[in-house]
PDB file of N, CA and C in Angstrom:
ATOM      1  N   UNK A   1     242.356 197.388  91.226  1.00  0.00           N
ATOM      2  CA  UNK A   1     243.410 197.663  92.178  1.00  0.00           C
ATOM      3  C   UNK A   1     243.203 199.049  92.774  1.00  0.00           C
ATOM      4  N   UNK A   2     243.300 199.171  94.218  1.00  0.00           N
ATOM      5  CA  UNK A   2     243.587 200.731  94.490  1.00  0.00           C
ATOM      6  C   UNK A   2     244.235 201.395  94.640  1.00  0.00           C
ATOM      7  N   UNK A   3     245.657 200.507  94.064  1.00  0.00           N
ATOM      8  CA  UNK A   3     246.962 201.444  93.654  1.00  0.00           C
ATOM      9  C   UNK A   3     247.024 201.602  92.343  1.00  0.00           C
ATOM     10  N   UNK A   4     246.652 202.986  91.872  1.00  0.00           N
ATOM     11  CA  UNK A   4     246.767 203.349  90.118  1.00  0.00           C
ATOM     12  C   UNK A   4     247.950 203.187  89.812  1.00  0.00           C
ATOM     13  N   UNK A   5     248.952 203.755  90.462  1.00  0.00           N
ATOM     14  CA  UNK A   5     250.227 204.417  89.913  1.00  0.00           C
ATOM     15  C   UNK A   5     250.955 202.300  89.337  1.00  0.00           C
ATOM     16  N   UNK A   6     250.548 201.562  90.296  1.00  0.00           N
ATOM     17  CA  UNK A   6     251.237 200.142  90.089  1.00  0.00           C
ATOM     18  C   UNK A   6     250.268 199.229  89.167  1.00  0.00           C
ATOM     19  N   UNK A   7     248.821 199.845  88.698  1.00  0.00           N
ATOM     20  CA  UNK A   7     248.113 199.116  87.873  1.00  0.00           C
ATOM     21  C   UNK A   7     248.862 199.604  87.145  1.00  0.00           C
ATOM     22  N   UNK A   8     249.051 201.222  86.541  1.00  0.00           N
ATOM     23  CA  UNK A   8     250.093 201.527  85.002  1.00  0.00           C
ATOM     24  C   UNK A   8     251.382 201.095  85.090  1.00  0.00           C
ATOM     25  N   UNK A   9     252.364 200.740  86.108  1.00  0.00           N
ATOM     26  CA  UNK A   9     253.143 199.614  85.717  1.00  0.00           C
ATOM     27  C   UNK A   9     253.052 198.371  85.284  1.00  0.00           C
ATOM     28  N   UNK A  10     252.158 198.055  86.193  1.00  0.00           N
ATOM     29  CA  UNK A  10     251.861 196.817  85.442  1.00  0.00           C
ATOM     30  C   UNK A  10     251.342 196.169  83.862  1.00  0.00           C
ATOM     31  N   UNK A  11     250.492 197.176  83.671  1.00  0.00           N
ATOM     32  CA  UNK A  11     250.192 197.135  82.437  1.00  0.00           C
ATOM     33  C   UNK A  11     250.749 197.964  81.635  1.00  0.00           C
ATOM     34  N   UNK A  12     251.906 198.769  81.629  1.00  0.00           N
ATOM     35  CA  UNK A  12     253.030 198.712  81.196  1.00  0.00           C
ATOM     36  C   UNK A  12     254.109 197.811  80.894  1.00  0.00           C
ATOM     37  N   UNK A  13     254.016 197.189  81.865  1.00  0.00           N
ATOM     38  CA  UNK A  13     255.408 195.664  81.660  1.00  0.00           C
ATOM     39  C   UNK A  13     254.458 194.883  81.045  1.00  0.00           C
ATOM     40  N   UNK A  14     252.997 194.756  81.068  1.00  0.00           N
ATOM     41  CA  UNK A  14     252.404 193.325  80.569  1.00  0.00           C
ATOM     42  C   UNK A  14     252.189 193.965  78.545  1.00  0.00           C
ATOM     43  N   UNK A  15     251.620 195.223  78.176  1.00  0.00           N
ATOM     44  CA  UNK A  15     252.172 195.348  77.078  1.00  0.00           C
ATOM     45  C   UNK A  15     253.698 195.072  76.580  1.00  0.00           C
ATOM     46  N   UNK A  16     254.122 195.880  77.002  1.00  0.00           N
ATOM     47  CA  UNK A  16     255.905 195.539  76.370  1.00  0.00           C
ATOM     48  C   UNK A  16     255.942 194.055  76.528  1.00  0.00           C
ATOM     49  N   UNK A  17     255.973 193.638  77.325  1.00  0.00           N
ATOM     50  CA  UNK A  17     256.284 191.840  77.124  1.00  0.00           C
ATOM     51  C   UNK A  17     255.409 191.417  76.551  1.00  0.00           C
ATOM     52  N   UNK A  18     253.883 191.043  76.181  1.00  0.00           N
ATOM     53  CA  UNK A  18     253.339 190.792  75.391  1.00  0.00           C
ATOM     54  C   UNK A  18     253.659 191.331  73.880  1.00  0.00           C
ATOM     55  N   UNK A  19     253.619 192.315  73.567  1.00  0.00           N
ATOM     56  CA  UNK A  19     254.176 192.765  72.177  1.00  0.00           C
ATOM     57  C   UNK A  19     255.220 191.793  71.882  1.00  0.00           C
ATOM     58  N   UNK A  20     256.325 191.351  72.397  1.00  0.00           N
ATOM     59  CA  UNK A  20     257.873 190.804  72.103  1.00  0.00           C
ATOM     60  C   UNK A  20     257.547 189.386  72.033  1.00  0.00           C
ATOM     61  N   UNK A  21     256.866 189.207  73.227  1.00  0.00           N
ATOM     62  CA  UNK A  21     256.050 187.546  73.404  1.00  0.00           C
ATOM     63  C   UNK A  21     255.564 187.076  72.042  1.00  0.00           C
ATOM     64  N   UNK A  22     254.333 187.773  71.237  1.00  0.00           N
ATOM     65  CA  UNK A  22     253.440 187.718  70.331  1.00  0.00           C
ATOM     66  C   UNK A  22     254.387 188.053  69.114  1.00  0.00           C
ATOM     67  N   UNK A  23     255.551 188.438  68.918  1.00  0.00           N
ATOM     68  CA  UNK A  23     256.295 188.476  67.744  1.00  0.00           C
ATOM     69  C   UNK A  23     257.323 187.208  67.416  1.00  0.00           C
ATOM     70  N   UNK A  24     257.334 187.007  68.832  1.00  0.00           N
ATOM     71  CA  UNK A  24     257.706 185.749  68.778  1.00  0.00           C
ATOM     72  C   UNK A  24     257.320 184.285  69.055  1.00  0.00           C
ATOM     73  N   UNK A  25     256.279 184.460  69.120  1.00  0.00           N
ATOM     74  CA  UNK A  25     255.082 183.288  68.911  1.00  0.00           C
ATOM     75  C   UNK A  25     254.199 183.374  67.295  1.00  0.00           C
ATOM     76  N   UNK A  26     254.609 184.612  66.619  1.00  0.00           N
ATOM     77  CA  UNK A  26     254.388 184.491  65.340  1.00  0.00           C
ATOM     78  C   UNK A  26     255.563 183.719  64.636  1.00  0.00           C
ATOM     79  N   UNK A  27     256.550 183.714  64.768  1.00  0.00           N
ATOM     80  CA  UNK A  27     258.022 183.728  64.484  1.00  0.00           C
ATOM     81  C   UNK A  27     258.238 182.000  64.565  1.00  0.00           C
ATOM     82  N   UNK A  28     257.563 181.849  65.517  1.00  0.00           N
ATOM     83  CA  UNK A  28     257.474 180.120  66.190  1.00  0.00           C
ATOM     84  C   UNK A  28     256.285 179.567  65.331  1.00  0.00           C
ATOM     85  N   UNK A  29     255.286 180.243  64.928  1.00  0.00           N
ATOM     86  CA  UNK A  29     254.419 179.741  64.193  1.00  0.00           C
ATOM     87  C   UNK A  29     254.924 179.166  62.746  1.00  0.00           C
ATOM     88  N   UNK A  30     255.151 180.789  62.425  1.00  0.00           N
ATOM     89  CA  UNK A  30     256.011 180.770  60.833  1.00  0.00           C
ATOM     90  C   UNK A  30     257.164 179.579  60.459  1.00  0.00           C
ATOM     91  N   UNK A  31     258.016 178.940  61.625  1.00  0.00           N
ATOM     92  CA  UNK A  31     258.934 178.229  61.975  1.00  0.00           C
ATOM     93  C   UNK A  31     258.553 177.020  61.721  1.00  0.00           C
ATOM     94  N   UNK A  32     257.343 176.717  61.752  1.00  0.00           N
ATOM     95  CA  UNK A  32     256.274 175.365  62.334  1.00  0.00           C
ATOM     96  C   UNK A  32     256.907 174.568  63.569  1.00  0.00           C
ATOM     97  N   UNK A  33     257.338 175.492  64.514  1.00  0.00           N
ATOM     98  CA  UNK A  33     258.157 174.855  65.676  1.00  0.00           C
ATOM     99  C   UNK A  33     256.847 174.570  66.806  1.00  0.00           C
ATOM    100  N   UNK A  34     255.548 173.664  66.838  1.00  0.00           N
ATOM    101  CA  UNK A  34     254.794 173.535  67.742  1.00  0.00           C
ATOM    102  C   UNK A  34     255.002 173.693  69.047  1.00  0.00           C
ATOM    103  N   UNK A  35     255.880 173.078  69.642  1.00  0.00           N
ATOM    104  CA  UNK A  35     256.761 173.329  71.430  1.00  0.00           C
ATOM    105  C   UNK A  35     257.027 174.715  71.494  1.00  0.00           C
ATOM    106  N   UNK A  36     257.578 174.904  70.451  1.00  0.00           N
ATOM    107  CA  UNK A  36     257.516 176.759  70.955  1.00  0.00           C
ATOM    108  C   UNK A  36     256.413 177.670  71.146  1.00  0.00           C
ATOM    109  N   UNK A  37     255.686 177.108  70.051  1.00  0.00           N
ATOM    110  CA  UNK A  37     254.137 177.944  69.865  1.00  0.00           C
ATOM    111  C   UNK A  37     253.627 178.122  71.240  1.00  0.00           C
ATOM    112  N   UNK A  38     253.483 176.374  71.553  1.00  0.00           N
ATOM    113  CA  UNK A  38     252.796 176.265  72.345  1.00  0.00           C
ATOM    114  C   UNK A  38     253.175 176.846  73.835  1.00  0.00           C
ATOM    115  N   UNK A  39     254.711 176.553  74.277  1.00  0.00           N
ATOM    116  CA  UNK A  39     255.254 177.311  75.199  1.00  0.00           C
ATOM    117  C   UNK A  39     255.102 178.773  75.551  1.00  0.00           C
ATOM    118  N   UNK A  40     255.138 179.334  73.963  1.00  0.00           N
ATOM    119  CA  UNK A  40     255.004 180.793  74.086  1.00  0.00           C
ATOM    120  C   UNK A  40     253.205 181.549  74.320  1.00  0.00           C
ATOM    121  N   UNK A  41     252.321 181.130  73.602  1.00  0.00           N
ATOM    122  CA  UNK A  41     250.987 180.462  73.877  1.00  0.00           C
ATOM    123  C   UNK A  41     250.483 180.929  75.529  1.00  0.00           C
ATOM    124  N   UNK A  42     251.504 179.368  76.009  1.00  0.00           N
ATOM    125  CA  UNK A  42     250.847 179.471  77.274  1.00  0.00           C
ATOM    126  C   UNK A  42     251.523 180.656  78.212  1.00  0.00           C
ATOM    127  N   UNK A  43     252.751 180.777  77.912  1.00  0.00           N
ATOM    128  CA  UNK A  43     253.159 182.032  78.963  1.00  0.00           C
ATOM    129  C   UNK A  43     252.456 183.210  79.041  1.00  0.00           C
ATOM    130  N   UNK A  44     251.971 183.510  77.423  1.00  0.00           N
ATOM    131  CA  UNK A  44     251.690 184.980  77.445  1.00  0.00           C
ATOM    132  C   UNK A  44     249.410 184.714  77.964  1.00  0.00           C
ATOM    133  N   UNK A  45     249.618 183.670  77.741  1.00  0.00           N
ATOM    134  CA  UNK A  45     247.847 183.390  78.278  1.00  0.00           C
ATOM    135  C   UNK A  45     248.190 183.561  79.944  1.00  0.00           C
ATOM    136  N   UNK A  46     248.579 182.850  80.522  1.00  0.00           N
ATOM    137  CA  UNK A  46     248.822 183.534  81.879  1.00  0.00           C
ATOM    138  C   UNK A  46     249.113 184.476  82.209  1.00  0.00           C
ATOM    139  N   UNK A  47     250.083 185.810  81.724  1.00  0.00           N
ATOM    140  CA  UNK A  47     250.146 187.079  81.699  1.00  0.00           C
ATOM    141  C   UNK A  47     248.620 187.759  81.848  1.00  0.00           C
ATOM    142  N   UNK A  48     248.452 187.337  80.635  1.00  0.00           N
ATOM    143  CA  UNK A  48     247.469 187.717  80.367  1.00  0.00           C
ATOM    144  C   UNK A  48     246.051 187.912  81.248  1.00  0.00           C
ATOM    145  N   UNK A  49     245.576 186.963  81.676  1.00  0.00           N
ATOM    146  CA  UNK A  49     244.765 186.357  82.528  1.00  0.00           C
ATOM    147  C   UNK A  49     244.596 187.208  83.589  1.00  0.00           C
ATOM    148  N   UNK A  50     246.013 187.491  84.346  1.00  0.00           N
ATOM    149  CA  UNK A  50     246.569 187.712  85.505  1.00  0.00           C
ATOM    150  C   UNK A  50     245.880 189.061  85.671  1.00  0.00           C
ATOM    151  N   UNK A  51     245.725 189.580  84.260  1.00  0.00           N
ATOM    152  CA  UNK A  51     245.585 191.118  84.533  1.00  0.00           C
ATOM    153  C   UNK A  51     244.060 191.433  84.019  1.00  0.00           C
ATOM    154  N   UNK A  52     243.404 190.330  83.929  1.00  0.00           N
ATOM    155  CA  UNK A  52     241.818 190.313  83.374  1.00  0.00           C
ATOM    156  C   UNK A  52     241.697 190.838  81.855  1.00  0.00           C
ATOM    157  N   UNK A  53     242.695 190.107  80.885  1.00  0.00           N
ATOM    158  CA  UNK A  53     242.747 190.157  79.336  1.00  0.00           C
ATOM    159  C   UNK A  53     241.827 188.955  78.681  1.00  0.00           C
ATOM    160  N   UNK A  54     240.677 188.987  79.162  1.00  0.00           N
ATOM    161  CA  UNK A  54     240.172 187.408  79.186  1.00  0.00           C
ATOM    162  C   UNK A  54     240.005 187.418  77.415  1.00  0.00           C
ATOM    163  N   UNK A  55     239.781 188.074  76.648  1.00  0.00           N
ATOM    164  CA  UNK A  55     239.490 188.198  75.579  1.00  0.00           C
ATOM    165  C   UNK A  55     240.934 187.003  74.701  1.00  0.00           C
ATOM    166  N   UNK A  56     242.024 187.861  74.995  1.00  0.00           N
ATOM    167  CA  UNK A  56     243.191 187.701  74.741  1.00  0.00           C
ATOM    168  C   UNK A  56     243.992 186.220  75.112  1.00  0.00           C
ATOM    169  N   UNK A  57     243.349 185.819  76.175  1.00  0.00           N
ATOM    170  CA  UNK A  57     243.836 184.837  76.577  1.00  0.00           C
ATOM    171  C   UNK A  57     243.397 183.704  76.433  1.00  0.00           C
ATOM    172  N   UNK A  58     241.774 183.832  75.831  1.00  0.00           N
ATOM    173  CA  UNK A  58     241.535 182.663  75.713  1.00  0.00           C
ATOM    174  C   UNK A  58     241.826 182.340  73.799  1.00  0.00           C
ATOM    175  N   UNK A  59     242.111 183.209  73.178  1.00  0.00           N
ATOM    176  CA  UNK A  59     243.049 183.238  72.117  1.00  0.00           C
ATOM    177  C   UNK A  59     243.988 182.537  72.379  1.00  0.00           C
ATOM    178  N   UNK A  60     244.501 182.737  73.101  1.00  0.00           N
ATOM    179  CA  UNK A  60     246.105 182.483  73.272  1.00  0.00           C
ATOM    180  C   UNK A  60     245.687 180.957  73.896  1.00  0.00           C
ATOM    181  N   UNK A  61     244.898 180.384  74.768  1.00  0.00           N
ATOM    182  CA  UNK A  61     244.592 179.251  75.163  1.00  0.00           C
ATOM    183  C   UNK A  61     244.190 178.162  73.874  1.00  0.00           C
ATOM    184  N   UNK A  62     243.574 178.861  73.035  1.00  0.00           N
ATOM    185  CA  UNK A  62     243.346 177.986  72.006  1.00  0.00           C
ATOM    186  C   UNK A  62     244.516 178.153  70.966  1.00  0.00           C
ATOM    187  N   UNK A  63     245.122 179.133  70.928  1.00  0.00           N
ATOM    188  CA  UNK A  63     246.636 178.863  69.907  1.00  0.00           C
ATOM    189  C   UNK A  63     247.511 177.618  70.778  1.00  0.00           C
ATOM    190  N   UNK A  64     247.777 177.346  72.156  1.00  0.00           N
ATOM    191  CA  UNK A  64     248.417 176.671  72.611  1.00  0.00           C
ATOM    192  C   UNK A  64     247.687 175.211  72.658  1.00  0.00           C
ATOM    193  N   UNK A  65     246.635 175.008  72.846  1.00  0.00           N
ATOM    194  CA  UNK A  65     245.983 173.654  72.643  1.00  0.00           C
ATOM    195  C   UNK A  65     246.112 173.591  71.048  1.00  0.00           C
ATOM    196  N   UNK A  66     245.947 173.711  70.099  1.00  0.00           N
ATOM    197  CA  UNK A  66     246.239 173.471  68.804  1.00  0.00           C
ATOM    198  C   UNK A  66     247.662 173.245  68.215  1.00  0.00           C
ATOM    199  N   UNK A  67     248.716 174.075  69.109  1.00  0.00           N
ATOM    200  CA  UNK A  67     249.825 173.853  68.822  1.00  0.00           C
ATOM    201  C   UNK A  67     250.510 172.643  69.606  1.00  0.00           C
ATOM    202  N   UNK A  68     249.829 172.474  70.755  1.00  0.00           N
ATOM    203  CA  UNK A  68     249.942 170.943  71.509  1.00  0.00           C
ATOM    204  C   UNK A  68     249.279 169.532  70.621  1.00  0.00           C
ATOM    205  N   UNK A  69     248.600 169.770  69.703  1.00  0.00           N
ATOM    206  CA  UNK A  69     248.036 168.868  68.805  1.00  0.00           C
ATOM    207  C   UNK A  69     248.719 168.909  67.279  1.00  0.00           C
ATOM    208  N   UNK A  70     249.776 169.653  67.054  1.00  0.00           N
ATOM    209  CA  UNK A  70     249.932 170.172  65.909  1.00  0.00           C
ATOM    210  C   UNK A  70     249.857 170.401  64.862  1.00  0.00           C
ATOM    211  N   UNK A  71     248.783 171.245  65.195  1.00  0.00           N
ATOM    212  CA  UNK A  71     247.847 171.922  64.053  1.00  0.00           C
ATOM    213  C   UNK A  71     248.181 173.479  63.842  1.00  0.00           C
ATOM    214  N   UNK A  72     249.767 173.714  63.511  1.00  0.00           N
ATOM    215  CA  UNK A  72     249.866 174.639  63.292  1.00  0.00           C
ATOM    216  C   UNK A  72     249.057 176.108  62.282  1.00  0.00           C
ATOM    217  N   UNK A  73     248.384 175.406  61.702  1.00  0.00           N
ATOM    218  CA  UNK A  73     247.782 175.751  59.923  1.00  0.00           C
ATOM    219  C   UNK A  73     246.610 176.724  61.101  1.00  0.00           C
ATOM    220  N   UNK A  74     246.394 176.164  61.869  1.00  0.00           N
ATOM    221  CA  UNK A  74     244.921 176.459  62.857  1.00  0.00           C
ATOM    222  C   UNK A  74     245.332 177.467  63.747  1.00  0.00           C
ATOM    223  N   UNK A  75     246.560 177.528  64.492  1.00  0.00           N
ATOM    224  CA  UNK A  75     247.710 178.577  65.075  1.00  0.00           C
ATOM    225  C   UNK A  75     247.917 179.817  64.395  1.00  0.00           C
ATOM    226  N   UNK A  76     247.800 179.236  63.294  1.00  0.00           N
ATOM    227  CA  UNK A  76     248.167 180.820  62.177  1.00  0.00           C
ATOM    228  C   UNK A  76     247.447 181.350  61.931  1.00  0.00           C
ATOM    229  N   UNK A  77     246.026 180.722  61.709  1.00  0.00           N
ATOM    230  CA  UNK A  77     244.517 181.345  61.382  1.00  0.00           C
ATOM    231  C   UNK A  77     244.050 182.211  62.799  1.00  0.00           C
ATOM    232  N   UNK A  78     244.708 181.613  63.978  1.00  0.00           N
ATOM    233  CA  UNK A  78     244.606 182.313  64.999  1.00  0.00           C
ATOM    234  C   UNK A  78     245.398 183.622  65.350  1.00  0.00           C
ATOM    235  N   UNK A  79     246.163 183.946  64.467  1.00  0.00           N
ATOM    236  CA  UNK A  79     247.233 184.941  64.364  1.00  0.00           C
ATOM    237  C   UNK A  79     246.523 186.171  64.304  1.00  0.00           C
ATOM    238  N   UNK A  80     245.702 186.636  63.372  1.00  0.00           N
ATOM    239  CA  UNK A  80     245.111 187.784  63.025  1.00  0.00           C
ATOM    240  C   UNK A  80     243.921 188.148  64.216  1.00  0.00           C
ATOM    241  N   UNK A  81     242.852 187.292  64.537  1.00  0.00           N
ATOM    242  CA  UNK A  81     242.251 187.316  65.640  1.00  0.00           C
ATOM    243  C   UNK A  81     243.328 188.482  66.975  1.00  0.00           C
ATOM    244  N   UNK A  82     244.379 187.312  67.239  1.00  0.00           N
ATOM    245  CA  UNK A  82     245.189 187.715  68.231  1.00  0.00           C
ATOM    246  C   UNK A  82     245.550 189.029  68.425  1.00  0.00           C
ATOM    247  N   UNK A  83     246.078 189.378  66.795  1.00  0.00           N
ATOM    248  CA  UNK A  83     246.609 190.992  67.047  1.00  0.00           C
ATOM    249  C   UNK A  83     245.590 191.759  67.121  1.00  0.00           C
ATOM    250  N   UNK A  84     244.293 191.993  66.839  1.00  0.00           N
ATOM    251  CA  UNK A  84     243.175 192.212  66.753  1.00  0.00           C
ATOM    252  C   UNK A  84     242.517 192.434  68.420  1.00  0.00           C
ATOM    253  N   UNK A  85     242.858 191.574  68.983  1.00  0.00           N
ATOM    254  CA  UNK A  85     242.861 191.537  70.559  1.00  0.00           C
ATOM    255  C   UNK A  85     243.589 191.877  71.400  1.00  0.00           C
ATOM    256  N   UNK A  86     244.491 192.214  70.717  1.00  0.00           N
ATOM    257  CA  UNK A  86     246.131 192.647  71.274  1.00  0.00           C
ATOM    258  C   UNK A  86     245.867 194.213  71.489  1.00  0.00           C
ATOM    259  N   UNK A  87     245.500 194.334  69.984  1.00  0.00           N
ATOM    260  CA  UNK A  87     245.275 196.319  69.585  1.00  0.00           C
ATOM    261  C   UNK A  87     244.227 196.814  70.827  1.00  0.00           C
ATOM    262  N   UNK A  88     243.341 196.160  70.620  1.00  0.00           N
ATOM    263  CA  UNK A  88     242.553 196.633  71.717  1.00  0.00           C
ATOM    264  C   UNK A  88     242.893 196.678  73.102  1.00  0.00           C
ATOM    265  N   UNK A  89     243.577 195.686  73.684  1.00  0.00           N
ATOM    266  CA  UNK A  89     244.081 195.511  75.073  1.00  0.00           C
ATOM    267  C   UNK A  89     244.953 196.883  74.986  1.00  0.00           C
ATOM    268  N   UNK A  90     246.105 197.217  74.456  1.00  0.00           N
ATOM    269  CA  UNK A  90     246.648 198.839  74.395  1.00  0.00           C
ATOM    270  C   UNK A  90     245.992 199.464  74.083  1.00  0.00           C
ATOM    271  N   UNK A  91     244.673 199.444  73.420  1.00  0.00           N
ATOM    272  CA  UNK A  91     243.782 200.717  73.897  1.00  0.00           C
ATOM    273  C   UNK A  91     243.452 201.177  75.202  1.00  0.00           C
ATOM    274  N   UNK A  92     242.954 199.856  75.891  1.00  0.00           N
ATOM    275  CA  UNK A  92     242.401 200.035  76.734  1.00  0.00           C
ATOM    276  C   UNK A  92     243.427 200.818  78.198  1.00  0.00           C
ATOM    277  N   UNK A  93     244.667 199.688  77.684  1.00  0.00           N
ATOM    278  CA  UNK A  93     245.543 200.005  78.722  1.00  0.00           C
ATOM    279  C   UNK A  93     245.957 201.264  78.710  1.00  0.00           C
ATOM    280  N   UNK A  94     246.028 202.434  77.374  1.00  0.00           N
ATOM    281  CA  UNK A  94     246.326 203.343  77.390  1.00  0.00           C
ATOM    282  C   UNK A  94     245.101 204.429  78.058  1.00  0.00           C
ATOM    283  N   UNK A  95     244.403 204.293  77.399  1.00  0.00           N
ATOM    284  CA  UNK A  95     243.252 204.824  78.431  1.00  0.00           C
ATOM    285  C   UNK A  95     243.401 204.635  79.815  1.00  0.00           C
ATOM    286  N   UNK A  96     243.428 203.934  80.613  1.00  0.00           N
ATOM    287  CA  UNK A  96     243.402 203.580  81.834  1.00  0.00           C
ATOM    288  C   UNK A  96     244.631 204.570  82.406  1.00  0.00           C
ATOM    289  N   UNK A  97     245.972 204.370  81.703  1.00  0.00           N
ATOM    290  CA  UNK A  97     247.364 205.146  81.832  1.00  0.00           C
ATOM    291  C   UNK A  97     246.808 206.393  81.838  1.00  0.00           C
ATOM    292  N   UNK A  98     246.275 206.965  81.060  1.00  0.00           N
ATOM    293  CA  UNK A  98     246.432 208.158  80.449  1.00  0.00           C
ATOM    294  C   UNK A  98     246.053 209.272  81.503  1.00  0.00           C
TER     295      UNK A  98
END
């Protein structure tokens, strides 16, 4: 983008909502509520996407196809990956901010 000042909003609002998203797509996991998983899954994979998190999203693409099959057990194993990809995306984004 060659507006900085609205890339660090943006990836400002896309952390904060991802963080809340991903606590509660753990929450939906833990639940064994699949429709949620998967709902929550796909919202935050499009977020995601949007802002070139490809790492992250295709995580999140395969937590939501598994939770559309419900294979939650496989959702959860995908859990740790996720935050793992998560940490890094606020690295990066903070760098970029900074």
């Amino acid at each position: 983008m060659d507006d900085a000042e609205l890339m660090q909003d943006i990836l400002a609002t896309l952390i904060s909502d991802t963080g809340r998203q991903l606590l509660a797509l753990e929450h939906a996991v833990e639940s064994a509520d699949a429709k949620e998983t998967a709902r929550l899954a796909h919202y935050s994979k499009g977020a995601c996407a949007n802002v070139g998190a490809t790492s992250t999203a295709r995580i999140l693409l395969e937590i939501e196809k598994k939770a559309k099959e419900g294979d939650l057990e496989a959702c959860g194993a995908s859990l740790a990956s996720l935050q793992r990809e998560f940490q890094k995306l606020q690295a990066e984004a903070a760098q970029l901010t900074a």
